[in-house]
N, C-alpha and C. Protein backbone atom coordinates (compact mmCIF):
# COMPACT_ATOMS: atom_id res chain seq x y z
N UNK A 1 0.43 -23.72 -10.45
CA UNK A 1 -0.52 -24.77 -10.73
C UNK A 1 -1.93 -24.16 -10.78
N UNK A 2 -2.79 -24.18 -11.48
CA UNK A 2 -3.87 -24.13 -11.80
C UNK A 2 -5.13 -24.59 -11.59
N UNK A 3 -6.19 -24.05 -11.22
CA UNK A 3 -7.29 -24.51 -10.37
C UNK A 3 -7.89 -25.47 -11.89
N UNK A 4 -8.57 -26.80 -11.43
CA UNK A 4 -8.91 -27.65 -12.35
C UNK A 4 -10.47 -27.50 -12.14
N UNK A 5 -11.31 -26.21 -12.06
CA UNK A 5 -12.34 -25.76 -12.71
C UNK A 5 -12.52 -24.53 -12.80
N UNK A 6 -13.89 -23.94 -13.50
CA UNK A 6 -13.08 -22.43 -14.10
C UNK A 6 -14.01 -21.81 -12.96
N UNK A 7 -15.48 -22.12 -11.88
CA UNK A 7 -16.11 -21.46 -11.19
C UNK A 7 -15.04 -20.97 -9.63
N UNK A 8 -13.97 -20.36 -10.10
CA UNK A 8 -13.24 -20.53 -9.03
C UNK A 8 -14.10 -18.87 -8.01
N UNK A 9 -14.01 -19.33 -6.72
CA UNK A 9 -14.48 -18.08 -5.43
C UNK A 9 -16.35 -18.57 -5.64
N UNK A 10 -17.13 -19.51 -6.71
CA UNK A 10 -18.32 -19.58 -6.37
C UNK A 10 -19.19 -20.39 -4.98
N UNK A 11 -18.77 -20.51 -4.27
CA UNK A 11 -18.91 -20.85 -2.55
C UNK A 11 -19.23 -19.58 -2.46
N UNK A 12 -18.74 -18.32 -2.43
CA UNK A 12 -19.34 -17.28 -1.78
C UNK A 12 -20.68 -17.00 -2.27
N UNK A 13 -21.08 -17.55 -3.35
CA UNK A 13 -22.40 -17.05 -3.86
C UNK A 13 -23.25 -18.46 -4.17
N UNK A 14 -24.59 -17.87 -4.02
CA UNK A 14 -25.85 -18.57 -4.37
C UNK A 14 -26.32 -18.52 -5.64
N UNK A 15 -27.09 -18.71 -6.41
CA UNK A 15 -26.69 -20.57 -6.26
C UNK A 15 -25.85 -21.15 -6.27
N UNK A 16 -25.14 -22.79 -6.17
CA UNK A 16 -23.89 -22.62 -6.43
C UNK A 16 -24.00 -23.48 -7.83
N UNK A 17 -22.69 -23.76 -8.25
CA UNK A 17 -22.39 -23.76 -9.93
C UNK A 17 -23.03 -25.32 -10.17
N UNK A 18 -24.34 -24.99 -10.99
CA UNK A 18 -24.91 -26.63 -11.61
C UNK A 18 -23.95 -27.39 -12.46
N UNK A 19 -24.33 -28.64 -12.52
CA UNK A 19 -23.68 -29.83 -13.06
C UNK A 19 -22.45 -30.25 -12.10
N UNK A 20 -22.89 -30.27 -10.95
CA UNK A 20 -21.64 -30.61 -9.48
C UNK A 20 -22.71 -31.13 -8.59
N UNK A 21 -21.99 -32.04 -7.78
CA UNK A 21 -22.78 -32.27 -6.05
C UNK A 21 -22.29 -31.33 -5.20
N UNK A 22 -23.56 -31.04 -4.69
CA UNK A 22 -23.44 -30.07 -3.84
C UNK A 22 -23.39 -30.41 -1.85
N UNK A 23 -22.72 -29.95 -1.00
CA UNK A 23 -22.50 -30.21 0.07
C UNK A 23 -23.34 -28.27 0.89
N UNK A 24 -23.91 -28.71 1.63
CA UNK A 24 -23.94 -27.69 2.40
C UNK A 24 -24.39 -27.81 3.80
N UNK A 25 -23.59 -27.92 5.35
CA UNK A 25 -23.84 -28.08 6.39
C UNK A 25 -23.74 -26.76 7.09
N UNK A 26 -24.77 -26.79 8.16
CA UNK A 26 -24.61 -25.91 9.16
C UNK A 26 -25.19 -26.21 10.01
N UNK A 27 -24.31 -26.00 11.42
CA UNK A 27 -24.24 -27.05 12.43
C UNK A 27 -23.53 -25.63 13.87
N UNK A 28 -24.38 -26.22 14.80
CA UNK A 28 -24.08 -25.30 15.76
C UNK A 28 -22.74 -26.63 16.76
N UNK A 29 -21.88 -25.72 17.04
CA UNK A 29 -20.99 -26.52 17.52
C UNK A 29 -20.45 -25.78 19.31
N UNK A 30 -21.24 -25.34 19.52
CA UNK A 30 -21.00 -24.30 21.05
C UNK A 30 -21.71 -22.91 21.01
N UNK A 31 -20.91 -22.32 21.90
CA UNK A 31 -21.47 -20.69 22.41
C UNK A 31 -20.26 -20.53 23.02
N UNK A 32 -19.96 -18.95 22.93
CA UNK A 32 -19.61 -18.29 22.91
C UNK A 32 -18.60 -17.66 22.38
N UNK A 33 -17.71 -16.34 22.90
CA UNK A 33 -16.56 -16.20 22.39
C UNK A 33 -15.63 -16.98 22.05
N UNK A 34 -14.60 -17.42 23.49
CA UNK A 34 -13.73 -18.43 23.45
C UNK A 34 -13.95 -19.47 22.73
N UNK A 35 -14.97 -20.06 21.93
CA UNK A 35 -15.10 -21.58 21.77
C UNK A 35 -15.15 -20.51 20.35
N UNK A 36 -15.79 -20.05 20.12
CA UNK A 36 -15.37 -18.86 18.51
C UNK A 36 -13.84 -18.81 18.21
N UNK A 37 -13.06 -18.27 18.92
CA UNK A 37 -11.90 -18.28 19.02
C UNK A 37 -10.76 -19.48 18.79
N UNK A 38 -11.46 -20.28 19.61
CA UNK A 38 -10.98 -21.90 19.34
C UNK A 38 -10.84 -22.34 18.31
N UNK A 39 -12.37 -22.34 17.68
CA UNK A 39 -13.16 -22.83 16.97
C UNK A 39 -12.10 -22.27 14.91
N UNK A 40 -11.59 -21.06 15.04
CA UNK A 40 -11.44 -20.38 13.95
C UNK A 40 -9.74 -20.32 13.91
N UNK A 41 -9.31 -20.73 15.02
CA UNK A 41 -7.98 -20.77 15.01
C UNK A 41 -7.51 -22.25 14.49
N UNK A 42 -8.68 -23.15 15.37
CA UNK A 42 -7.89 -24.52 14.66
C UNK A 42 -8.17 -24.77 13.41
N UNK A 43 -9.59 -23.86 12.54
CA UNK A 43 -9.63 -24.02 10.93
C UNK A 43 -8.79 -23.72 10.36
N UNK A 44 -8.48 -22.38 10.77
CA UNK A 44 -7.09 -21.73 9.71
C UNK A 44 -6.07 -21.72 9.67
N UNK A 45 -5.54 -22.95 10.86
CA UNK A 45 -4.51 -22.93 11.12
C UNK A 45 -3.83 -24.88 10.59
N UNK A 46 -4.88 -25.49 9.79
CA UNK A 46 -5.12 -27.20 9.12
C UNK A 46 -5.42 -28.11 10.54
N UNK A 47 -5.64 -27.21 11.62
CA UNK A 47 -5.55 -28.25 12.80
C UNK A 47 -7.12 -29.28 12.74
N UNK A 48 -8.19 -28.64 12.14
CA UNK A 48 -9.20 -29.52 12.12
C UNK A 48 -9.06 -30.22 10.78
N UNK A 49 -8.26 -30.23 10.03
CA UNK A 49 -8.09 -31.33 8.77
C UNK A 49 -6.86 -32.24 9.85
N UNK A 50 -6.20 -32.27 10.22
CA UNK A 50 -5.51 -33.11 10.77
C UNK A 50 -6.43 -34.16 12.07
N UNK A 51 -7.18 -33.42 12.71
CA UNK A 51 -7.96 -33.87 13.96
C UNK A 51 -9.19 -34.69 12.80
N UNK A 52 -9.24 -34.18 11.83
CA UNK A 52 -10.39 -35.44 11.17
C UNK A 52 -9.71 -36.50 10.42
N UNK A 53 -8.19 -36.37 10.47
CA UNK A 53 -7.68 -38.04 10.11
C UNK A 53 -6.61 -37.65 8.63
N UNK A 54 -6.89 -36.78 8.21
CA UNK A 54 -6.07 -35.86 7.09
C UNK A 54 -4.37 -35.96 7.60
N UNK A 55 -3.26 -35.83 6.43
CA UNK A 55 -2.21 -35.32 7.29
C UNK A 55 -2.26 -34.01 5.92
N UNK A 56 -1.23 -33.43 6.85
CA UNK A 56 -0.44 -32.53 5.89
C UNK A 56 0.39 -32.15 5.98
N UNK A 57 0.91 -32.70 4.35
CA UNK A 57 2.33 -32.52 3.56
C UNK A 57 2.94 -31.77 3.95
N UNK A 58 4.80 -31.96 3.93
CA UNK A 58 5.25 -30.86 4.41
C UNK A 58 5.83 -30.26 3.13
N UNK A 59 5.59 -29.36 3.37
CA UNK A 59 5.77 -27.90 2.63
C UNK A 59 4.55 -27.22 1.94
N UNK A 60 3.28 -27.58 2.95
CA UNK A 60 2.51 -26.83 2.87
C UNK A 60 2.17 -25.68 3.30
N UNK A 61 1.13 -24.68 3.38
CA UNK A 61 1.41 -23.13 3.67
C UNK A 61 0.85 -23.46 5.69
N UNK A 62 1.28 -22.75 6.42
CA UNK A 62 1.06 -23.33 7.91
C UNK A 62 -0.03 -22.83 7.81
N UNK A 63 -0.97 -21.56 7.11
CA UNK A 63 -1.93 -21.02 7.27
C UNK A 63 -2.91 -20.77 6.39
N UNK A 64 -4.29 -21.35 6.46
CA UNK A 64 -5.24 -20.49 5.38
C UNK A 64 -5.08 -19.22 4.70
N UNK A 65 -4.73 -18.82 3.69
CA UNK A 65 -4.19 -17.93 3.60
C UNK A 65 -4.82 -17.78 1.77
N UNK A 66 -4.90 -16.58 1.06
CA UNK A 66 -5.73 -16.44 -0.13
C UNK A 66 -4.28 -16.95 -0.65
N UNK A 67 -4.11 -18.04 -1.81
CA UNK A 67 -3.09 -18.12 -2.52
C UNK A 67 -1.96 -19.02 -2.07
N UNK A 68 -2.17 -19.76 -0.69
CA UNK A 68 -1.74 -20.58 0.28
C UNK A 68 -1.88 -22.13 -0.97
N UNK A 69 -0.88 -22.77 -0.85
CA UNK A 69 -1.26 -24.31 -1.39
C UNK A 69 -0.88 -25.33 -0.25
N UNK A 70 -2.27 -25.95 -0.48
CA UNK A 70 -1.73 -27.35 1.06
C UNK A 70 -2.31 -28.67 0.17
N UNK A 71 -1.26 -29.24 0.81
CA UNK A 71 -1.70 -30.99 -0.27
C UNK A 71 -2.05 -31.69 0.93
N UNK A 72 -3.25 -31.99 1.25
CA UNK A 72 -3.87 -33.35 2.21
C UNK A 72 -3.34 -34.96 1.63
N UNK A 73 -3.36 -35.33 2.68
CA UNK A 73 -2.92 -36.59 2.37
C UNK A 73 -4.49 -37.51 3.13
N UNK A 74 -4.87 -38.44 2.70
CA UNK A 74 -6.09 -39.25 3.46
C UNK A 74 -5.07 -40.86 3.35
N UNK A 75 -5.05 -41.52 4.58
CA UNK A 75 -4.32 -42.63 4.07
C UNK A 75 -2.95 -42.61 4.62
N UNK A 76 -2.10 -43.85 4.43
CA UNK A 76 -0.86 -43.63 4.54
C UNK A 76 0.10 -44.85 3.72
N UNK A 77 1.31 -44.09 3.31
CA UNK A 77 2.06 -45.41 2.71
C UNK A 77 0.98 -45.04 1.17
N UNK A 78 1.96 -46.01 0.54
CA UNK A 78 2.17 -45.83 -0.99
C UNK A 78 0.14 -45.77 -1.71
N UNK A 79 -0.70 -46.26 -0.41
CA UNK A 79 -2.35 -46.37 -0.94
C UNK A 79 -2.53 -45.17 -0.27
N UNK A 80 -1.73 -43.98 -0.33
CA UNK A 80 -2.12 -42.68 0.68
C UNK A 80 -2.98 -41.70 -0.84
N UNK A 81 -3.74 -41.10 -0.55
CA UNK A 81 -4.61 -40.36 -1.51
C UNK A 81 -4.17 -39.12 -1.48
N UNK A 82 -3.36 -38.46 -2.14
CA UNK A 82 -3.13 -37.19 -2.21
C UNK A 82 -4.01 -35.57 -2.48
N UNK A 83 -3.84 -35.10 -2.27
CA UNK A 83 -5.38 -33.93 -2.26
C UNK A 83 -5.22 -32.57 -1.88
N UNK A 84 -4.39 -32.23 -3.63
CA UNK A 84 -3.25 -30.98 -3.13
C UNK A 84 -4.80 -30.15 -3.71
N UNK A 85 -5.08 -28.66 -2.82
CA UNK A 85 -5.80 -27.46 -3.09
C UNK A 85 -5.07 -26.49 -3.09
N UNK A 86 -5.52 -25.38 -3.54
CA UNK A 86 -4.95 -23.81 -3.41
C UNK A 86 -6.09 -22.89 -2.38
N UNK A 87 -5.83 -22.17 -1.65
CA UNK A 87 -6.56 -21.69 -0.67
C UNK A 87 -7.06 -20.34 -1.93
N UNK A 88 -8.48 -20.03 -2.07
CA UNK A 88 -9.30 -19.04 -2.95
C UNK A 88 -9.34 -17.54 -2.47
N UNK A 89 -10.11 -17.83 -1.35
CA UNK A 89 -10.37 -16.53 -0.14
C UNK A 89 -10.11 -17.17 1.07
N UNK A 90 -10.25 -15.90 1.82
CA UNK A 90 -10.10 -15.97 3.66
C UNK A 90 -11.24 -15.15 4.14
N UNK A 91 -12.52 -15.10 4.89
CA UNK A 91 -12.91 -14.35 5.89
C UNK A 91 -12.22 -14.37 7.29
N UNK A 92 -12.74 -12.78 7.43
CA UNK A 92 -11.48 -12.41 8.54
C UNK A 92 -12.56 -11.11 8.72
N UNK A 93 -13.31 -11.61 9.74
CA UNK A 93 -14.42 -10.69 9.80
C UNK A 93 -14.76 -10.78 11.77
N UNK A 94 -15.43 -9.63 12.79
CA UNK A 94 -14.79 -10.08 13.61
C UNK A 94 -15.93 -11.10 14.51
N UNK A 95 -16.55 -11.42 13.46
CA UNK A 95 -17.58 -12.59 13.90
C UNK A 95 -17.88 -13.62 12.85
N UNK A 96 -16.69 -13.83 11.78
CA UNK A 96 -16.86 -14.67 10.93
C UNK A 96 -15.56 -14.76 10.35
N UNK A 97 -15.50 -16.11 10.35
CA UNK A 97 -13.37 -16.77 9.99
C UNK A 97 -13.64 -17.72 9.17
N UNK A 98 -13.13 -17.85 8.11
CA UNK A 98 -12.87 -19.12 7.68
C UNK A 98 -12.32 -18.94 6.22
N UNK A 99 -12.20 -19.84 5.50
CA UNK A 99 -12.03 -20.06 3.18
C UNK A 99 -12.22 -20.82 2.91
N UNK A 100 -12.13 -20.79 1.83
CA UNK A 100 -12.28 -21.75 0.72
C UNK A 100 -10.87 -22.45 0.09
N UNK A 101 -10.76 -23.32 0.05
CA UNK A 101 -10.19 -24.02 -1.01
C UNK A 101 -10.20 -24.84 -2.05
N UNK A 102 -9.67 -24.57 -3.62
CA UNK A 102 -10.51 -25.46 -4.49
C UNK A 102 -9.08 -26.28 -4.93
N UNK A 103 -9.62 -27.31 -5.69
CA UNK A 103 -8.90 -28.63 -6.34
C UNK A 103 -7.91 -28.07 -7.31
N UNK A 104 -6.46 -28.61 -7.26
CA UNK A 104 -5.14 -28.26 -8.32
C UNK A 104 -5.53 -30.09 -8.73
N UNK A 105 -4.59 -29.77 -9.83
CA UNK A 105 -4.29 -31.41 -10.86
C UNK A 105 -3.76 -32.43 -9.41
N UNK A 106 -4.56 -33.58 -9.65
CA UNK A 106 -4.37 -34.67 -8.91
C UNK A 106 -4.96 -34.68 -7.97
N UNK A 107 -6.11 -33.89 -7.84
CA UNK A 107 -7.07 -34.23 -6.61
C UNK A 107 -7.80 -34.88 -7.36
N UNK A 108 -8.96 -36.18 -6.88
CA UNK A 108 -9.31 -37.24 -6.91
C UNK A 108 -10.70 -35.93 -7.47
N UNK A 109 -11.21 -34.75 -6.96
CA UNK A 109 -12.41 -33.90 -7.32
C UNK A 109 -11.83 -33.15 -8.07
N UNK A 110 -12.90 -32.40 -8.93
CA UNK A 110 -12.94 -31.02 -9.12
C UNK A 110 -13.88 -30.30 -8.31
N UNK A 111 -13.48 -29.20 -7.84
CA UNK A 111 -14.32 -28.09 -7.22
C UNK A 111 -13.95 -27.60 -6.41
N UNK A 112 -14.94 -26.80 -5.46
CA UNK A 112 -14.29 -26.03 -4.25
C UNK A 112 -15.33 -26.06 -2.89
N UNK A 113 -14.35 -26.35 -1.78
CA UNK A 113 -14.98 -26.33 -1.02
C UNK A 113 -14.76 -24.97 0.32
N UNK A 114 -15.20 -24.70 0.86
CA UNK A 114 -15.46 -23.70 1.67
C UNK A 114 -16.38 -23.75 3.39
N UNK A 115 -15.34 -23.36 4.45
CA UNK A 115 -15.44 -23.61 5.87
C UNK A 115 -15.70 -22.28 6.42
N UNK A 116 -16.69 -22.07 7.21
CA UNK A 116 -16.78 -21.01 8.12
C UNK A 116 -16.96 -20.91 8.99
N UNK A 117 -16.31 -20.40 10.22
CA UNK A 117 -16.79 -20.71 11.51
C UNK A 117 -17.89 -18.67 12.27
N UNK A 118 -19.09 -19.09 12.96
CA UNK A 118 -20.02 -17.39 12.77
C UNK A 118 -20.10 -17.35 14.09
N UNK A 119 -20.08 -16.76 14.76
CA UNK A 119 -20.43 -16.23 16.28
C UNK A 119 -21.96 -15.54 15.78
N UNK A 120 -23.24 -15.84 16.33
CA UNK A 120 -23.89 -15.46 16.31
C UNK A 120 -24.23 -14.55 17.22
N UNK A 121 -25.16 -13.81 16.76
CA UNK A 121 -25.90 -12.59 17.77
C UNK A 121 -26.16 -13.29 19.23
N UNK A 122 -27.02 -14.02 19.14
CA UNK A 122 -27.17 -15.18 20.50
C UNK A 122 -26.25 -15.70 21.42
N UNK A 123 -24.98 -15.75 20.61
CA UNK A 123 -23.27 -16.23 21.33
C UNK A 123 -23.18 -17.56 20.86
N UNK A 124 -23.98 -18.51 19.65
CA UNK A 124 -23.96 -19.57 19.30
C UNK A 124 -22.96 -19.26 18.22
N UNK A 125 -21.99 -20.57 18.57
CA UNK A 125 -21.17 -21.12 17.39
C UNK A 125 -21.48 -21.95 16.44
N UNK A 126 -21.46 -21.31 15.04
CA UNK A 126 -22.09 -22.21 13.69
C UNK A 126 -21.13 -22.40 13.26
N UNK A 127 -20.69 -23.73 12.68
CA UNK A 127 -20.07 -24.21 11.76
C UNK A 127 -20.46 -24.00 10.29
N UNK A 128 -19.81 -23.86 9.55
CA UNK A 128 -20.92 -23.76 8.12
C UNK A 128 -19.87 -24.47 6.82
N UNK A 129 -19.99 -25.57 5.95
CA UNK A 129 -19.58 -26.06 5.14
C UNK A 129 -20.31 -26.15 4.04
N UNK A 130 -19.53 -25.60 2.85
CA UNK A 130 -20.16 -25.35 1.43
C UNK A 130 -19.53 -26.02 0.13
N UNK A 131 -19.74 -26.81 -0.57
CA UNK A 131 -18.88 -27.41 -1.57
C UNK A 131 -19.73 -27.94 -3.04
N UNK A 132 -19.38 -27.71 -3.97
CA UNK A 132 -19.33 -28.50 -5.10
C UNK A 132 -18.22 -29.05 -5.39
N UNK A 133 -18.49 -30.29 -5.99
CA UNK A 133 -17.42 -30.89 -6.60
C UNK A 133 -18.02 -31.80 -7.48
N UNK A 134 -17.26 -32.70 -8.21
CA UNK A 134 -17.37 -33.73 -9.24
C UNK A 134 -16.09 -34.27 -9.57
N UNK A 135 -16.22 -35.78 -9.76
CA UNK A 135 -15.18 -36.60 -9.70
C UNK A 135 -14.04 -36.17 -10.65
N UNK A 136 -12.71 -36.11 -11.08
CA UNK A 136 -11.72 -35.82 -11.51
C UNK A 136 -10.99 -36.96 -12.17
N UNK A 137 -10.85 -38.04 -11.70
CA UNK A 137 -10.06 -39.08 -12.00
C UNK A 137 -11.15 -40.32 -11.56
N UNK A 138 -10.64 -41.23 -12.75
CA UNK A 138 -11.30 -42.42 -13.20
C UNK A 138 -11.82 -43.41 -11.66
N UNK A 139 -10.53 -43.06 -10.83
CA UNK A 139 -10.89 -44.19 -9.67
C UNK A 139 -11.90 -43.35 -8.98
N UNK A 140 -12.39 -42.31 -8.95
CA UNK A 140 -13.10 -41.08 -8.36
C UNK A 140 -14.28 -41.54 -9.11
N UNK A 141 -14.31 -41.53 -10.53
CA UNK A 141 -15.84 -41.81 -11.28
C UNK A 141 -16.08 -43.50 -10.67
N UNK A 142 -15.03 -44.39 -10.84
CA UNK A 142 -15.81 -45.77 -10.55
C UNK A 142 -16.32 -45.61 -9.32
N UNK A 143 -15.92 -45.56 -8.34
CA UNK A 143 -16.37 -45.23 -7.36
C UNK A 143 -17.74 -44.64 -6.63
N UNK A 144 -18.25 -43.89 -7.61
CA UNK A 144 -19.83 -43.81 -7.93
C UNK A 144 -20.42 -43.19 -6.72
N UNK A 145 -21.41 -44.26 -5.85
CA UNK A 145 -21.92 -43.87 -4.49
C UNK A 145 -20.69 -44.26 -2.96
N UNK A 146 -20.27 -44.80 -3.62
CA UNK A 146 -18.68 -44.58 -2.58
C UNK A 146 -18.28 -43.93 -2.24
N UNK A 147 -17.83 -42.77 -3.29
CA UNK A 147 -17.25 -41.60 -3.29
C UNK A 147 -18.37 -40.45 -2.61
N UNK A 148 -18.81 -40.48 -2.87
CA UNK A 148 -20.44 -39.39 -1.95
C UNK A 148 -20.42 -39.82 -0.82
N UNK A 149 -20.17 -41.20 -0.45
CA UNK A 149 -20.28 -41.50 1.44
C UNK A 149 -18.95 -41.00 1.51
N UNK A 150 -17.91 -41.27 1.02
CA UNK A 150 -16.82 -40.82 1.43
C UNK A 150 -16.25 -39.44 1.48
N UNK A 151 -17.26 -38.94 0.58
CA UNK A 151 -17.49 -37.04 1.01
C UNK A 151 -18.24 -36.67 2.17
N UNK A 152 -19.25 -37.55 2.57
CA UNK A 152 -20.20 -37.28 3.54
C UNK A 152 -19.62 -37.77 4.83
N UNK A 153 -18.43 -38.88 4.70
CA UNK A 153 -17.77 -39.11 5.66
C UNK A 153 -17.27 -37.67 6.07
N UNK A 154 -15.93 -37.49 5.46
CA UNK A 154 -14.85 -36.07 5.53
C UNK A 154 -15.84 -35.01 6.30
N UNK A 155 -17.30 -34.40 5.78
CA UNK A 155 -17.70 -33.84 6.15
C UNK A 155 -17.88 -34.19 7.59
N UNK A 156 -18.55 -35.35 8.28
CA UNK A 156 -18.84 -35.59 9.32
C UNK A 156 -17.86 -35.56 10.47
N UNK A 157 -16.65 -36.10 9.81
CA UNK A 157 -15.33 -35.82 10.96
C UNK A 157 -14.63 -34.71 10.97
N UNK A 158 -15.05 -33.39 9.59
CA UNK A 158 -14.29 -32.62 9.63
C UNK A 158 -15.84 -31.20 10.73
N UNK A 159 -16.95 -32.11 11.11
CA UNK A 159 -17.63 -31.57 12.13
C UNK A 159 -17.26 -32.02 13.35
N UNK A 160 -17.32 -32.84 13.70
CA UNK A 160 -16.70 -33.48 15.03
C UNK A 160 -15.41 -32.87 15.08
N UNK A 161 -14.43 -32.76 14.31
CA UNK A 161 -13.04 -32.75 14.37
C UNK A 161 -13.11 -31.22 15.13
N UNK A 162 -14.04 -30.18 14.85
CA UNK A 162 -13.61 -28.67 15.23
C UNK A 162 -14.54 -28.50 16.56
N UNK A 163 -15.72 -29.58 16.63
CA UNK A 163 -16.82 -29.38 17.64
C UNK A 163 -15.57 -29.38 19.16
N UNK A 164 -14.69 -30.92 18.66
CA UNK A 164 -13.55 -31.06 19.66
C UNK A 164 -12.40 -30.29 20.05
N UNK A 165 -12.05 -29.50 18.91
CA UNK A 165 -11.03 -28.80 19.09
C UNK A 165 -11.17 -27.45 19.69
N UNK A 166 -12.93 -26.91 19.56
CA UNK A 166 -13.23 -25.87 20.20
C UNK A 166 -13.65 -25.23 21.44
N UNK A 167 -13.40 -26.95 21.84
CA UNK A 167 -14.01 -27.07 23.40
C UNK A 167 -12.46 -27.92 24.22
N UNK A 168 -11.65 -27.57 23.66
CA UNK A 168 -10.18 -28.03 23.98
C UNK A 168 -9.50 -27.07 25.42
């Protein structure tokens, strides 16, 4: 299956790709090692897409992984929103974890979004979230300023969701 835009891996770079909304958070979510540790295991492992209200499909990949496909589900029962990605990259750095994943056919977006969790010099834990996208499907365009709170939602619980899981 095929990524449904062609800027695929542009999250790693600045600027990011015009004619998209752009998302970019960074957010300190603790200190230190252990909560680093926490913090990068439950990203790459879908546990903070599940802890923000997400499920996921089974026979998805158990792990972030470059080339990994996981289909989110938002919802449940037959009004469940499906929201299959392909995983792009992985950092695997030993003070910086996280990837990207961008949109296959039948995600409600096009684009890619991208999670990082940084141990700073200081021992502060940053969260860092990066995304373009643009609507894909018709109920995605009507949807208009709906759809932007409802991105700005995801974002907000998928901050809370790891702030919690890293202090678990």
């Amino acid at each position: 299956m095929s990524f449904t835009y062609p800027e695929v891996g542009a999250t790693r770079d600045a600027p990011l790709p015009a004619g998209y909304r752009h998302v970019r958070r960074d957010v300190v979510i603790g200190a230190g090692e252990a909560v680093f540790e926490r913090a990068a295991a439950a990203l790459l492992s879908w546990r903070m897409h599940r802890a923000a209200g997400l499920t996921v499909a089974p026979g998805s990949a158990p792990e972030a992984t470059p080339g990994a496909l996981v289909v989110l589900r938002l919802g449940r029962g037959p009004l469940s929103l499906r929201i299959p990605c392909r995983v792009v990259y992985r950092l695997e750095q030993p003070r910086l974890r996280g990837f990207a994943y961008g949109t296959l056919p039948g995600h409600p977006e096009r684009g890619e979004e991208a999670f990082a969790v940084h141990l700073t010099d200081s021992g502060r834990v940053r969260f860092r979230i990066t995304a373009f996208s643009r609507p894909a499907t018709l109920l995605a365009r009507a949807g208009g300023p709906v759809t932007v709170l409802v991105q700005e939602l995801a974002t907000n619980r998928y901050v809370s969701a790891l702030r919690r899981l890293s202090h678990a």
